[in-house]
Protein backbone atom coordinates (compact mmCIF):
# COMPACT_ATOMS: atom_id res chain seq x y z
CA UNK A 1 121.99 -26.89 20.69
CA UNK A 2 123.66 -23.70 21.06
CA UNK A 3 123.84 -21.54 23.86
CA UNK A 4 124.01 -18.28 24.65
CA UNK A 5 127.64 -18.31 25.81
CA UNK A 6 128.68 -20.23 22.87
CA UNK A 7 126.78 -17.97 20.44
CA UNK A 8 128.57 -15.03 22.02
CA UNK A 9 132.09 -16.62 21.61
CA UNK A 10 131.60 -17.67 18.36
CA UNK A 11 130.45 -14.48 16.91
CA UNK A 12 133.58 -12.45 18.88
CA UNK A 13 135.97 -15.12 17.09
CA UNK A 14 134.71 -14.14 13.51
CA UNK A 15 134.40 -10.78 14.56
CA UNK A 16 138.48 -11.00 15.41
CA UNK A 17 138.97 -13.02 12.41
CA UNK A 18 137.44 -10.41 10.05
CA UNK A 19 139.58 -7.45 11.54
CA UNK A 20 142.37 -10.14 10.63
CA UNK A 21 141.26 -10.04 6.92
CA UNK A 22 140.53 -6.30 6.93
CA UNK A 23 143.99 -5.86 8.50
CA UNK A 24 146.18 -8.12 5.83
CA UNK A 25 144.07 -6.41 2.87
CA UNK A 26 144.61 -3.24 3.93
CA UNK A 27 148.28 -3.62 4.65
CA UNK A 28 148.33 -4.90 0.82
CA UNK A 29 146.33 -2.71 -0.79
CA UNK A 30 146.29 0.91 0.97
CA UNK A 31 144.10 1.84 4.11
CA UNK A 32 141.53 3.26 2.48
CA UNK A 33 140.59 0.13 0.25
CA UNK A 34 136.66 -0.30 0.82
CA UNK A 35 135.71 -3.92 1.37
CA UNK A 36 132.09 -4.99 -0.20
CA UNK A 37 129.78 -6.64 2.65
CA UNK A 38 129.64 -9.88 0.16
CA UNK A 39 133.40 -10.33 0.12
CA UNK A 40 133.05 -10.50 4.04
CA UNK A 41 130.16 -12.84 3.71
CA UNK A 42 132.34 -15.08 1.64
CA UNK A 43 135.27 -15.21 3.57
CA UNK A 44 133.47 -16.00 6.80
CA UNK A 45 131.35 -18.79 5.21
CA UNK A 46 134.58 -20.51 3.85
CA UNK A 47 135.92 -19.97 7.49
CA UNK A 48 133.30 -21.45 9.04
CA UNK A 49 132.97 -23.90 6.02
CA UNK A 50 136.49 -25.60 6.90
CA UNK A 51 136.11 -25.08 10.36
CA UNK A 52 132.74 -27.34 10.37
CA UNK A 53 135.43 -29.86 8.53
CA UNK A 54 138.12 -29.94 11.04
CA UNK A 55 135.37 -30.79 13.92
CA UNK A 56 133.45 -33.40 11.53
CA UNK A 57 130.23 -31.10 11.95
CA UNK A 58 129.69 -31.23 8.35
CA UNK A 59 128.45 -34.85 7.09
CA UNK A 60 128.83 -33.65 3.47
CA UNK A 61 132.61 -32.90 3.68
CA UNK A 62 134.72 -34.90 1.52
């Protein structure tokens, strides 16, 4: 069970990983590159995706 701590941790570690992403893409493409809310939904799900397979959360992981 998550707590409140954790929750608050977690979400300030995607939130640093996605200014990470905006950062590199914008260094590569130009700063004024807009980036769709569904690309950011897809990169953190595959972040959290191998993340869940590094700690053996995920029971379906190959």
């Amino acid at each position: 069970m998550s707590t409140v701590p954790d929750d608050k941790e977690q979400l300030q570690r995607e939130l640093a990983f996605l200014a990470e992403v905006r950062r590199r893409i914008r260094d590569t493409v130009g700063p004024q590159v807009q980036i769709p809310t569904s690309a950011v939904d897809h990169v953190l799900d595959e972040y959290n995706a191998a993340r869940a397979r590094e700690n053996d959360d995920d029971p379906t992981a190959p």
